[in-house]
Protein backbone atom coordinates (compact mmCIF):
# COMPACT_ATOMS: atom_id res chain seq x y z
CA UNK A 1 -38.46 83.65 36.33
CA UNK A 2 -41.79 81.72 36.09
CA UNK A 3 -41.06 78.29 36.11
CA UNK A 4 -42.25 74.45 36.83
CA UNK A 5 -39.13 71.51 37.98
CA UNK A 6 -39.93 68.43 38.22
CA UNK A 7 -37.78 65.64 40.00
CA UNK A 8 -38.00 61.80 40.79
CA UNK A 9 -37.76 60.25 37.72
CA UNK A 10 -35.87 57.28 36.82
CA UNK A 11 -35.51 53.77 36.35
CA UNK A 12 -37.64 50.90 38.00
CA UNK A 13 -38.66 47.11 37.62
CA UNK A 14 -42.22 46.51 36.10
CA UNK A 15 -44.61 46.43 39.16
CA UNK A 16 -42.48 49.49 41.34
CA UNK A 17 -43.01 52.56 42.24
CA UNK A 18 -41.90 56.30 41.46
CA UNK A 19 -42.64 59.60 43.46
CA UNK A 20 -42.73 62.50 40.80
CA UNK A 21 -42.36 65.99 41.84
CA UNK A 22 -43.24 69.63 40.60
CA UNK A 23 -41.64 72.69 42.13
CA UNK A 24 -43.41 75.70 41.23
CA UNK A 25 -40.95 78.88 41.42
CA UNK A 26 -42.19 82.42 41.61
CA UNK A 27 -45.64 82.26 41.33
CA UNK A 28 -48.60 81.33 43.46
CA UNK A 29 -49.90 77.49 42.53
CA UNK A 30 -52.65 77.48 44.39
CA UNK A 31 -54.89 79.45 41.42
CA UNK A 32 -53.78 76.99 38.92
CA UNK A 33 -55.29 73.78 37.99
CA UNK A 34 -51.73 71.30 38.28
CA UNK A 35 -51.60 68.69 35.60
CA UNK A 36 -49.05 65.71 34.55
CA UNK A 37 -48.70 64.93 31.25
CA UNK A 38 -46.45 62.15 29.50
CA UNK A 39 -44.55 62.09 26.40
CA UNK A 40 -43.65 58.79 24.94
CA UNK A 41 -41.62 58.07 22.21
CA UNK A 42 -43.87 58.17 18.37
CA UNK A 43 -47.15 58.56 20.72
CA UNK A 44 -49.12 61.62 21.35
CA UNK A 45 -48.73 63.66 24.50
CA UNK A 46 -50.94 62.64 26.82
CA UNK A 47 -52.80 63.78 29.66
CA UNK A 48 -52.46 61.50 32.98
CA UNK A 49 -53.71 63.39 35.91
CA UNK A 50 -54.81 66.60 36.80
CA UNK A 51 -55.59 67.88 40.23
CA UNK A 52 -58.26 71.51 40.79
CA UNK A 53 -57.35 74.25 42.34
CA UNK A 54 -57.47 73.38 46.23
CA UNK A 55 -57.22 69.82 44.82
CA UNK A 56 -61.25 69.99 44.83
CA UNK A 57 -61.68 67.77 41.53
CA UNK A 58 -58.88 65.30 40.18
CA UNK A 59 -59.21 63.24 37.35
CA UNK A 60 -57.08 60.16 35.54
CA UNK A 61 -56.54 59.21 32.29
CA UNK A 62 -58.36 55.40 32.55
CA UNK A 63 -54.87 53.27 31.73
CA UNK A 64 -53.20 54.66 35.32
CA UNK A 65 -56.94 54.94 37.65
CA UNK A 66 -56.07 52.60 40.34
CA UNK A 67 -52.18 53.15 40.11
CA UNK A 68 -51.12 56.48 40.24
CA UNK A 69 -52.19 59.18 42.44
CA UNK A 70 -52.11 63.26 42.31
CA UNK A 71 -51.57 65.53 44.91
CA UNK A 72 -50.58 69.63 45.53
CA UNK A 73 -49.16 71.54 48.42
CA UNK A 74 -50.02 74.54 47.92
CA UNK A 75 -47.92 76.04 51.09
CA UNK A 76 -44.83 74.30 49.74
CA UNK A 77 -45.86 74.84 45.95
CA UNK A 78 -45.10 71.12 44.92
CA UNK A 79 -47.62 69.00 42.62
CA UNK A 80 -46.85 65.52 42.97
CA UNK A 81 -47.42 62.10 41.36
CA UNK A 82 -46.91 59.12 43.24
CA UNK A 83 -47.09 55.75 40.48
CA UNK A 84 -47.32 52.47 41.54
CA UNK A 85 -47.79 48.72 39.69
CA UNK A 86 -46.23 50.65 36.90
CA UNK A 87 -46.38 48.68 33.59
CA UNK A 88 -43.92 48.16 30.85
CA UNK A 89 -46.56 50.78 28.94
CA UNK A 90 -46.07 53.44 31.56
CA UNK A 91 -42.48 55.06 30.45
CA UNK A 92 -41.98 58.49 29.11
CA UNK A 93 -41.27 62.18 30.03
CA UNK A 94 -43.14 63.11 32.63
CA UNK A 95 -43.84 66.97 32.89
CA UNK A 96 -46.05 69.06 35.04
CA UNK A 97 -48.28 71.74 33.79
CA UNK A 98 -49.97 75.03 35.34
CA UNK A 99 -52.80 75.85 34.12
CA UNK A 100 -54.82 78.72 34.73
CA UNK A 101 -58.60 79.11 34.18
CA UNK A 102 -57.91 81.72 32.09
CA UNK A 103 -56.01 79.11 29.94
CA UNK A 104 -52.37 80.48 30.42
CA UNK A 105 -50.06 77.73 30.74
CA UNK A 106 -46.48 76.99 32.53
CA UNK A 107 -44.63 73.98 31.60
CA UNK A 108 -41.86 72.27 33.14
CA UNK A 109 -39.27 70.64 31.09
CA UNK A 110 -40.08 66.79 32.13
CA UNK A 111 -38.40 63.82 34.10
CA UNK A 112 -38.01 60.38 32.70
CA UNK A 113 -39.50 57.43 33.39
CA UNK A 114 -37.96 53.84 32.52
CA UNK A 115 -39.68 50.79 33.25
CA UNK A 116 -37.87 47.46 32.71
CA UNK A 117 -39.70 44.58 32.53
C-alpha cells in the first residue's frame, strides 16, 4: 500500500525545537515534489515548506523562513522538517504530502504539534 507516516510530533516550550519526519512506503520519492502542510484548528490548511525533486528548489511559507528547515533522503525515502524558535502560532497537524508533477497526490495522516507558551 502507497502510503506517507510521519513521526516527531509533540509537545514543546515556546522557543524549542521539533524534528518532523515522513516515511514514504512503497513507492519511489525521489520523482515527487515532498511538501509539509499544517492544519490548525478554524484556520485554513496551509502550505509550510516544500522541497523539489532532488531537493533542487525549496520554498517557505514567510511566517516559518528563518525557523524551520526542509530536507529529503531520497535513499532512505524520509522528508523531514526540522522547526526551531517555534512560536505560540506554530501548532497544528503537521502532514507530509507527495506530489507528483503530474499532480497526483499521497498524503500522510499528520503529527501534532503543541507549543506552550
Amino acid at each position: 500500500q502507497v502510503r506517507l507516516v510521519e513521526s516527531g510530533g509533540g509537545l514543546v516550550q515556546s522557543g524549542g525545537s521539533l524534528r518532523l519526519s515522513c516515511q514514504a512506503t512503497r513507492f519511489t520519492m525521489s520523482s515527487y515534489i515532498m511538501q509539509w502542510y499544517r492544519q490548525a484548528p478554524e484556520k485554513e490548511r496551509e502550505l509550510v515548506a516544500s522541497i523539489s525533486s532532488y531537493g533542487t528548489q525549496i520554498n517557505y511559507a514567510d511566517s516559518v523562513k528563518g525557523r524551520f528547515t526542509i530536507s529529503r533522503d531520497d535513499d532512505k525515502g524520509t522528508a523531514s522538517l526540522q522547526m526551531n524558535s517555534l512560536k505560540p502560532e506554530d501548532p497544528g497537524v503537521y502532514l507530509c504530502q507527495a506530489l507528483s508533477y503530474g499532480g497526483n497526490e499521497i498524503w500522510g495522516h499528520g503529527t501534532q504539534v503543541t507549543v506552550s507558551s
